[in-house]
PDB file of N, CA and C in Angstrom:
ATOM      1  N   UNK A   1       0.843  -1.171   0.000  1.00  0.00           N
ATOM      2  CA  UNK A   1       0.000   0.000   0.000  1.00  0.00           C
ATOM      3  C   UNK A   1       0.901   1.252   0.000  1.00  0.00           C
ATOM      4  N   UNK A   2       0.701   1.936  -0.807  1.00  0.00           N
ATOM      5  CA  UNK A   2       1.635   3.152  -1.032  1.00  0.00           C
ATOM      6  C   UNK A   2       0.550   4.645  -0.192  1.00  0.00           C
ATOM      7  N   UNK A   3       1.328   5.534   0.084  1.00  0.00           N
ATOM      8  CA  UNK A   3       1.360   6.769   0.466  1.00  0.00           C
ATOM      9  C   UNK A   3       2.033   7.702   0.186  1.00  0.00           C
ATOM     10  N   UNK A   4       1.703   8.890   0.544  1.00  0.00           N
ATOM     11  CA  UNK A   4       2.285  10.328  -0.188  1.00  0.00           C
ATOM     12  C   UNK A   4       3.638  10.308   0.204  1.00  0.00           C
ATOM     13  N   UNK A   5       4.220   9.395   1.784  1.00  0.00           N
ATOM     14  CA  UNK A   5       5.182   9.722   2.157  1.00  0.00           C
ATOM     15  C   UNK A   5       5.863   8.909   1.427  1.00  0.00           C
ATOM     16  N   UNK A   6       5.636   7.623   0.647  1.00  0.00           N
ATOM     17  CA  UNK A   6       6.395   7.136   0.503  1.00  0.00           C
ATOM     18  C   UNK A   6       6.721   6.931  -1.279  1.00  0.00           C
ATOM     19  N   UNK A   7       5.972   7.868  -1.801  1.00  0.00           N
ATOM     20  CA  UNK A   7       5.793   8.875  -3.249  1.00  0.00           C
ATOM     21  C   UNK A   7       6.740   9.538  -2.840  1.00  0.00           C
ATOM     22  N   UNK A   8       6.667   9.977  -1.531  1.00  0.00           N
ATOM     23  CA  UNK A   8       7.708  11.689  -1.850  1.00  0.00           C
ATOM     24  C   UNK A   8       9.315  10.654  -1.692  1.00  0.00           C
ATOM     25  N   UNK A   9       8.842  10.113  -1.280  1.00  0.00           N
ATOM     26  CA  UNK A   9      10.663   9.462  -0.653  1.00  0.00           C
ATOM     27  C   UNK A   9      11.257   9.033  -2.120  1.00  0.00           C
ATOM     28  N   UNK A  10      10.532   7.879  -3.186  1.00  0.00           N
ATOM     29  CA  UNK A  10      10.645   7.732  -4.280  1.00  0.00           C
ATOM     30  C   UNK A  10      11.561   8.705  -5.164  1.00  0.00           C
ATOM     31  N   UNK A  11      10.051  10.273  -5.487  1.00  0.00           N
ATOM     32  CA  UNK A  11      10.636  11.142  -5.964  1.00  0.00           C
ATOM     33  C   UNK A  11      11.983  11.669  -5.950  1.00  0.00           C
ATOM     34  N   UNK A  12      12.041  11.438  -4.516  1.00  0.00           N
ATOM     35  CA  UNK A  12      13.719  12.224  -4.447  1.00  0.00           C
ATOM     36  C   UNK A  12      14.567  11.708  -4.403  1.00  0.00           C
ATOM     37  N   UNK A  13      14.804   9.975  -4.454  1.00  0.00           N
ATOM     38  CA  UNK A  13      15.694   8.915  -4.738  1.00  0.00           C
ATOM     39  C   UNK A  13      16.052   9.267  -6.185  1.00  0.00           C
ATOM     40  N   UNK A  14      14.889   9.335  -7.175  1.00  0.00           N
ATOM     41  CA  UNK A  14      15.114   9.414  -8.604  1.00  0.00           C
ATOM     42  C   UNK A  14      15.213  10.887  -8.607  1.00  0.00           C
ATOM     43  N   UNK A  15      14.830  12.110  -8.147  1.00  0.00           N
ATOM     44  CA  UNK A  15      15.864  13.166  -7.944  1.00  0.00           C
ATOM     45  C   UNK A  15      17.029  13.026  -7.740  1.00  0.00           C
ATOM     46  N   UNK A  16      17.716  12.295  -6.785  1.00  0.00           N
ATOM     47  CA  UNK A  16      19.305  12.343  -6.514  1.00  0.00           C
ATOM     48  C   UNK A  16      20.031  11.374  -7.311  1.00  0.00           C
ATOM     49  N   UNK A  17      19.255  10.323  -8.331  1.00  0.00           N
ATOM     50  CA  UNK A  17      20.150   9.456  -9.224  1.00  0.00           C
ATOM     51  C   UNK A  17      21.065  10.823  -9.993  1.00  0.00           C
ATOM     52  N   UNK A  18      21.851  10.088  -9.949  1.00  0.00           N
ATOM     53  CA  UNK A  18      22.926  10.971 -11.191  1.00  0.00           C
ATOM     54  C   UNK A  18      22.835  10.706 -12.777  1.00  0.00           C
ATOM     55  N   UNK A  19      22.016   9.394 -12.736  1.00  0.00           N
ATOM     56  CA  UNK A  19      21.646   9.487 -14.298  1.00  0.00           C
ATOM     57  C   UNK A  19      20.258  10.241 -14.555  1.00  0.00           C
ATOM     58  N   UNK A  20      19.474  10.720 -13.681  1.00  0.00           N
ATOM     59  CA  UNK A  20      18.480  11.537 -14.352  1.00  0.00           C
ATOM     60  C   UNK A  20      18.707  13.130 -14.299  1.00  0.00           C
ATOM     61  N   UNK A  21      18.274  13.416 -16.044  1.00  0.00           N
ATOM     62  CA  UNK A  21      18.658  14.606 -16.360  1.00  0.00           C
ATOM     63  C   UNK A  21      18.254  15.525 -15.284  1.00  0.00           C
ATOM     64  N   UNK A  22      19.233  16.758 -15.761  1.00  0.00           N
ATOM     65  CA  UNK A  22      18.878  18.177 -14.519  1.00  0.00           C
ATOM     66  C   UNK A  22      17.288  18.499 -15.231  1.00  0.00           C
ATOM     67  N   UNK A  23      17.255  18.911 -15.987  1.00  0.00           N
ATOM     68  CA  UNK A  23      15.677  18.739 -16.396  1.00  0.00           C
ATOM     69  C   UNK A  23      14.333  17.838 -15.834  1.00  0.00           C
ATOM     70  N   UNK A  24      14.803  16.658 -15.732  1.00  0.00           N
ATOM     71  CA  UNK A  24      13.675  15.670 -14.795  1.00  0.00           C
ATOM     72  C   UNK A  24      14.032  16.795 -13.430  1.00  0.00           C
ATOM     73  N   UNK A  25      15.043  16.357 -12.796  1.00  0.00           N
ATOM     74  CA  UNK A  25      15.374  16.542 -11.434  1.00  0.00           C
ATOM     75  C   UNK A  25      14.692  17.905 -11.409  1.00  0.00           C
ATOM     76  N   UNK A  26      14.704  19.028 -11.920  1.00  0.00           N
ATOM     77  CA  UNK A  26      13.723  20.362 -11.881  1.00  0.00           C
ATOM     78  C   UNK A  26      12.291  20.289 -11.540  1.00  0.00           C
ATOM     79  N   UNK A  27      12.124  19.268 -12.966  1.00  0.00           N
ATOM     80  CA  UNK A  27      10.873  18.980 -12.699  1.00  0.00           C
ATOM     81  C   UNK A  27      10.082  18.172 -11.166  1.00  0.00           C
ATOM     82  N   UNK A  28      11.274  17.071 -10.880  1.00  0.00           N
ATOM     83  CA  UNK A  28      10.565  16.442  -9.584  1.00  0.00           C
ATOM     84  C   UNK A  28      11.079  17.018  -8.795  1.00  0.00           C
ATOM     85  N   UNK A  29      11.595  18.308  -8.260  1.00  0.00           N
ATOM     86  CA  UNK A  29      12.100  19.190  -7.464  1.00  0.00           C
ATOM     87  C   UNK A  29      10.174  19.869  -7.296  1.00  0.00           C
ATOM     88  N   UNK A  30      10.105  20.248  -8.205  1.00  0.00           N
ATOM     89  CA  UNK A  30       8.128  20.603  -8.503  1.00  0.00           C
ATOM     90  C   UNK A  30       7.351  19.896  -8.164  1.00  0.00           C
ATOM     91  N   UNK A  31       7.697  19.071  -8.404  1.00  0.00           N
ATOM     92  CA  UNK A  31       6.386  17.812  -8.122  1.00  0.00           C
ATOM     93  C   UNK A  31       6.591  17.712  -6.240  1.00  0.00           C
ATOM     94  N   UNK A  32       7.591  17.637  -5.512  1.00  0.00           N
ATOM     95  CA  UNK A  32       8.105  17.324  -4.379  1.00  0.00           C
ATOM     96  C   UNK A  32       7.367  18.740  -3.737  1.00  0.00           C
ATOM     97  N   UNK A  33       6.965  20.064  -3.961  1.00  0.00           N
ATOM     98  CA  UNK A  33       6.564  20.996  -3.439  1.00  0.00           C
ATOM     99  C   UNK A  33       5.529  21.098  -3.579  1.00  0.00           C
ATOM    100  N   UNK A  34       4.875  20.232  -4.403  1.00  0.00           N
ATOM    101  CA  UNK A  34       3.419  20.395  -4.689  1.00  0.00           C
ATOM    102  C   UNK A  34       2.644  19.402  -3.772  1.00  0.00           C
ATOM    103  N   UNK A  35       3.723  18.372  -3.700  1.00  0.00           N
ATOM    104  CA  UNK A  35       2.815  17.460  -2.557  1.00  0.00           C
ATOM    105  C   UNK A  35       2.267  17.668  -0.902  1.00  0.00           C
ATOM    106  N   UNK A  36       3.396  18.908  -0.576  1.00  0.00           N
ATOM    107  CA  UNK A  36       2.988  19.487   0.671  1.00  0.00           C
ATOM    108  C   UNK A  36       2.204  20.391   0.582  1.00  0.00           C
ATOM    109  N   UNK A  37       1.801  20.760  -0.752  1.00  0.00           N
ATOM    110  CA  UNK A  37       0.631  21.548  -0.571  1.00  0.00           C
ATOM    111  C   UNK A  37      -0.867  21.254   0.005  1.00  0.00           C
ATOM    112  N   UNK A  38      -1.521  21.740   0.803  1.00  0.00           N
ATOM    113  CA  UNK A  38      -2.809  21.482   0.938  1.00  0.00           C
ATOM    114  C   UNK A  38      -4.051  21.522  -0.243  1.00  0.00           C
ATOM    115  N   UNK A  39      -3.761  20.297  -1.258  1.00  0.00           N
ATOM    116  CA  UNK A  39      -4.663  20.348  -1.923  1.00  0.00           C
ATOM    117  C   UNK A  39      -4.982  18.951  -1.814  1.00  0.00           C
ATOM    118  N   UNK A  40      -6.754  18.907  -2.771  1.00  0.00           N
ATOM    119  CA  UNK A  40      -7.312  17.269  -2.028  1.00  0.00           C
ATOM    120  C   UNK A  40      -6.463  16.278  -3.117  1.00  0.00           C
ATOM    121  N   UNK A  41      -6.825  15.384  -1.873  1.00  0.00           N
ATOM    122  CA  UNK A  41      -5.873  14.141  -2.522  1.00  0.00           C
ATOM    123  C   UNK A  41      -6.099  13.689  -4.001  1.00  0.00           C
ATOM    124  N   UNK A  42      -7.031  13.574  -4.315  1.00  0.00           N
ATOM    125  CA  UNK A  42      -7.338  13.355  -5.786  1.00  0.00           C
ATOM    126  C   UNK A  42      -7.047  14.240  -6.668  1.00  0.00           C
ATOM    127  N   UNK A  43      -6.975  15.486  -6.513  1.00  0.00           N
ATOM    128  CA  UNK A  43      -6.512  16.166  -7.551  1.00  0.00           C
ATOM    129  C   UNK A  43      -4.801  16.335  -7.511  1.00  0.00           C
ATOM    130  N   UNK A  44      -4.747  15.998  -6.031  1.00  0.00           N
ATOM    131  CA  UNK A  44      -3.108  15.857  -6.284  1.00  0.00           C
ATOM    132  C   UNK A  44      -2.484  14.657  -7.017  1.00  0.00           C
ATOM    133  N   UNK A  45      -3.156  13.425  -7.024  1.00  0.00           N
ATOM    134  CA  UNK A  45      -3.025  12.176  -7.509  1.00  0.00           C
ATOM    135  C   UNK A  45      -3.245  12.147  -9.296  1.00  0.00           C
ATOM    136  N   UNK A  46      -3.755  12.931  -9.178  1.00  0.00           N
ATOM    137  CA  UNK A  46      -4.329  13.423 -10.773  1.00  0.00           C
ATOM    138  C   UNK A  46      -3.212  14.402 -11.594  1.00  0.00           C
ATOM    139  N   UNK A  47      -2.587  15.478 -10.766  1.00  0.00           N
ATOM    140  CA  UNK A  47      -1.786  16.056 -11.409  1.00  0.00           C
ATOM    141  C   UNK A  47      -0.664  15.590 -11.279  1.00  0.00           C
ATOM    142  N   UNK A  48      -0.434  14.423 -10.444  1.00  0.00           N
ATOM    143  CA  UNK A  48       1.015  13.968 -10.677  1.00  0.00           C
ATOM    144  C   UNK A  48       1.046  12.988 -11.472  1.00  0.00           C
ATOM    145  N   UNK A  49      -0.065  12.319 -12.006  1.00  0.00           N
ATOM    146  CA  UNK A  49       0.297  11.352 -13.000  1.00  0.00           C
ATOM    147  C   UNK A  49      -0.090  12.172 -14.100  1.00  0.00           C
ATOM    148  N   UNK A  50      -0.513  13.054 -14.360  1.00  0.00           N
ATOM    149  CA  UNK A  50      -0.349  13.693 -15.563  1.00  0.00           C
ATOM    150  C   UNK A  50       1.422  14.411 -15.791  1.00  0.00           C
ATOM    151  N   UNK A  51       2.019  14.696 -14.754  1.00  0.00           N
ATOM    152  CA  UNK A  51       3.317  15.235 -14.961  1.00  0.00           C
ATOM    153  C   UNK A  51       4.031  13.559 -15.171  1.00  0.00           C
ATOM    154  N   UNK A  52       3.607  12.786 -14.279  1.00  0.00           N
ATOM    155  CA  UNK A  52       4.624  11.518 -14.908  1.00  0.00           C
ATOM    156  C   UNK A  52       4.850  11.360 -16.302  1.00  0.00           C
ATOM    157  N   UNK A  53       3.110  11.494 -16.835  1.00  0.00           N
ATOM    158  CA  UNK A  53       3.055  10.799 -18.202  1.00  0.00           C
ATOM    159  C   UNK A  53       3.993  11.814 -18.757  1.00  0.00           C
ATOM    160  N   UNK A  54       3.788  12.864 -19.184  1.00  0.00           N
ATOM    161  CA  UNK A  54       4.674  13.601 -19.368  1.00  0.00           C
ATOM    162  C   UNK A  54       6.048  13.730 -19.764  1.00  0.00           C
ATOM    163  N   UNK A  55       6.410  13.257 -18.337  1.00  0.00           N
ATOM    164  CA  UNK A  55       8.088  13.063 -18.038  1.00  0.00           C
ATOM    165  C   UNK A  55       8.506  11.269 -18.834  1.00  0.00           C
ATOM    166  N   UNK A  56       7.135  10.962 -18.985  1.00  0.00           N
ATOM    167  CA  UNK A  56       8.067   9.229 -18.997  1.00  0.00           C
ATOM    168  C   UNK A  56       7.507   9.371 -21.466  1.00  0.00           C
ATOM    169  N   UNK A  57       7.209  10.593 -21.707  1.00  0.00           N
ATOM    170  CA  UNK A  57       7.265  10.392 -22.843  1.00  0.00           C
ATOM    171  C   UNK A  57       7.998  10.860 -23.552  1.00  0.00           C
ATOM    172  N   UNK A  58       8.587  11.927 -22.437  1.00  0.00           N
ATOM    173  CA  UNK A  58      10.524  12.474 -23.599  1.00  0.00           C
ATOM    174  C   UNK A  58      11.243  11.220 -23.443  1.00  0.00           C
ATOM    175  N   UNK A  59      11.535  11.336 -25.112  1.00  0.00           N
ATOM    176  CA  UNK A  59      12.734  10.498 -25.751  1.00  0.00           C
ATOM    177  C   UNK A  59      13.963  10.656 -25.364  1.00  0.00           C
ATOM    178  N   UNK A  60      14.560  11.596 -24.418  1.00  0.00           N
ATOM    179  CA  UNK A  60      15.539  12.015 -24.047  1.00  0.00           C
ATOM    180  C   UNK A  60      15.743  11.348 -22.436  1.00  0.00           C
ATOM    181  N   UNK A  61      14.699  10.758 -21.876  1.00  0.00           N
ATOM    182  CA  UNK A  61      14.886  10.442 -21.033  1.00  0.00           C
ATOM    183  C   UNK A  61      15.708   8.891 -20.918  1.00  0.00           C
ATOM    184  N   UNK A  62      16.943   8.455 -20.068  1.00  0.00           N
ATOM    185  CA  UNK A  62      17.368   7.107 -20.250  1.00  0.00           C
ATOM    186  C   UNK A  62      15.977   5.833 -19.721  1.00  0.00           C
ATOM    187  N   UNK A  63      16.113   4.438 -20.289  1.00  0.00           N
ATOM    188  CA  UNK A  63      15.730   3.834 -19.690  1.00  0.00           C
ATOM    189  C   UNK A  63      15.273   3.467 -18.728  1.00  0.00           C
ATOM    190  N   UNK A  64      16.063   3.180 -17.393  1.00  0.00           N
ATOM    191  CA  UNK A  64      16.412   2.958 -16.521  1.00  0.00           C
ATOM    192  C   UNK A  64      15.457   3.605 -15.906  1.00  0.00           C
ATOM    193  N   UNK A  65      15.458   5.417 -15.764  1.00  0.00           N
ATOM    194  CA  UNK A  65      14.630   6.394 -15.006  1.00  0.00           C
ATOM    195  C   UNK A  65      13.286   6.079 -15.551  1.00  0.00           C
ATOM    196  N   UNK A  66      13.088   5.668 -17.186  1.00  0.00           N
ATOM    197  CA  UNK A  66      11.755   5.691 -17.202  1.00  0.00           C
ATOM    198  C   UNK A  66      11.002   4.339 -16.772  1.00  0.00           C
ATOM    199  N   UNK A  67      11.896   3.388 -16.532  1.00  0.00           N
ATOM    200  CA  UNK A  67      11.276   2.444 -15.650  1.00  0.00           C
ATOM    201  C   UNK A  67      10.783   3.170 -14.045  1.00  0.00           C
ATOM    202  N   UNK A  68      11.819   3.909 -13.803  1.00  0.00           N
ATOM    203  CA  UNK A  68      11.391   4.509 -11.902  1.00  0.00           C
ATOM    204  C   UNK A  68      10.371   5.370 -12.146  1.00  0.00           C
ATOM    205  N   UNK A  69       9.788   6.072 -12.864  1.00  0.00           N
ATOM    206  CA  UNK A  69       8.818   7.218 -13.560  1.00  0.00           C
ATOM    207  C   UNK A  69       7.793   6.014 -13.574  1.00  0.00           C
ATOM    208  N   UNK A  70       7.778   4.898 -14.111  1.00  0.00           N
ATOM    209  CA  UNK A  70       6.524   4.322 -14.331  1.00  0.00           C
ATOM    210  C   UNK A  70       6.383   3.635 -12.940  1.00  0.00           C
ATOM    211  N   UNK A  71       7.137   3.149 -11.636  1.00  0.00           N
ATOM    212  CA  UNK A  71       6.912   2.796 -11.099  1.00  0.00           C
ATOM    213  C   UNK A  71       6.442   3.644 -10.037  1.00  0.00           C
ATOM    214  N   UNK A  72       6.571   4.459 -10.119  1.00  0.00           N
ATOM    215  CA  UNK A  72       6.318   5.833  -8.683  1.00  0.00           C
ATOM    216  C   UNK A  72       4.635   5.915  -9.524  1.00  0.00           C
ATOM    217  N   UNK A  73       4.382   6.052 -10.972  1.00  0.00           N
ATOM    218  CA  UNK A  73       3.161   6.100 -11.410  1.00  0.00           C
ATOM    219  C   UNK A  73       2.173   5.089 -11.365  1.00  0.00           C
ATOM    220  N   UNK A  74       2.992   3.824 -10.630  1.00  0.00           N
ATOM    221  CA  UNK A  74       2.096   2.781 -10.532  1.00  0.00           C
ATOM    222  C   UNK A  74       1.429   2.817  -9.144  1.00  0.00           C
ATOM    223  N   UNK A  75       2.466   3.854  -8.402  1.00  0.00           N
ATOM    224  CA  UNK A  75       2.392   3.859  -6.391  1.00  0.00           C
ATOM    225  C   UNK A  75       1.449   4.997  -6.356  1.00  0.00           C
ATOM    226  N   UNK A  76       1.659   6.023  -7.434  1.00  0.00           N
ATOM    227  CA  UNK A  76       0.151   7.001  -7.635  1.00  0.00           C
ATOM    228  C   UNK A  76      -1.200   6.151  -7.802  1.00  0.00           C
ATOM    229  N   UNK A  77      -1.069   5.065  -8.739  1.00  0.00           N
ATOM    230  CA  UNK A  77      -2.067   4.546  -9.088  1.00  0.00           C
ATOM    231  C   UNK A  77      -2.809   3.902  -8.332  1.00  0.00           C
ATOM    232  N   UNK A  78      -2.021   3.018  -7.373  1.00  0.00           N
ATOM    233  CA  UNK A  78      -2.394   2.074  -6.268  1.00  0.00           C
ATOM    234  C   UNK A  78      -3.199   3.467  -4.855  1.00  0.00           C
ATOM    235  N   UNK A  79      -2.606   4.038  -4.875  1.00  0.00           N
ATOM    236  CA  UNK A  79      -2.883   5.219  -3.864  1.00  0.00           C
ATOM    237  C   UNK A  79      -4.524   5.534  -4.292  1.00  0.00           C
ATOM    238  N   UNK A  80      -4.712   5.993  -5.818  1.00  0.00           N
ATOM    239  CA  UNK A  80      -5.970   6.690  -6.000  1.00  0.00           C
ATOM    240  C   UNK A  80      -7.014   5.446  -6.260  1.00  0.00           C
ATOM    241  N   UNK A  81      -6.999   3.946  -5.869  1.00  0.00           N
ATOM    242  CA  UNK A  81      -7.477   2.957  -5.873  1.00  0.00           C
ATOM    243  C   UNK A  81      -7.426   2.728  -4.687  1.00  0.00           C
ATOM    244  N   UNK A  82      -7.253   3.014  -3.374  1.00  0.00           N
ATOM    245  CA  UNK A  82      -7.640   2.561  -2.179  1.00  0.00           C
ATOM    246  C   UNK A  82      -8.874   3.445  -1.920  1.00  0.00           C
TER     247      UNK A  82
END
């Protein structure tokens, strides 16, 4: 069973890889400030898998990260299904 805390912990693992671009890392630098925001859970669950999809459809991104991009989007997924 996944949670926000353990989304945010994710995020910033694949923030601090050294193979994901400074560009991702910007981006989930964003995503990581948005989650402490007080907004409802579903729309937060909603706008972060819309930034995943996003992030996991540049061609520029390596492999590897877009496997961790789809898996943090699977821990969104499981989250907005409980």
């Amino acid at each position: 069973m996944a949670s926000f805390g353990k989304i945010e912990f994710a995020i910033k693992m694949l923030q601090e890889d050294q193979g994901t671009p400074r560009s991702v890392r910007e981006k989930l630098s964003r995503m990581i400030v948005y989650l402490k925001q007080p907004v409802d859970d579903s729309t937060k669950i909603s706008t972060l898998l819309s930034e995943f999809e996003e992030l996991s459809s540049d061609v520029n991104i390596p492999p590897f990260i877009r496997m961790q991009i789809y898996s943090i989007s699977g821990m969104l997924e499981a989250l907005r299904n409980e």
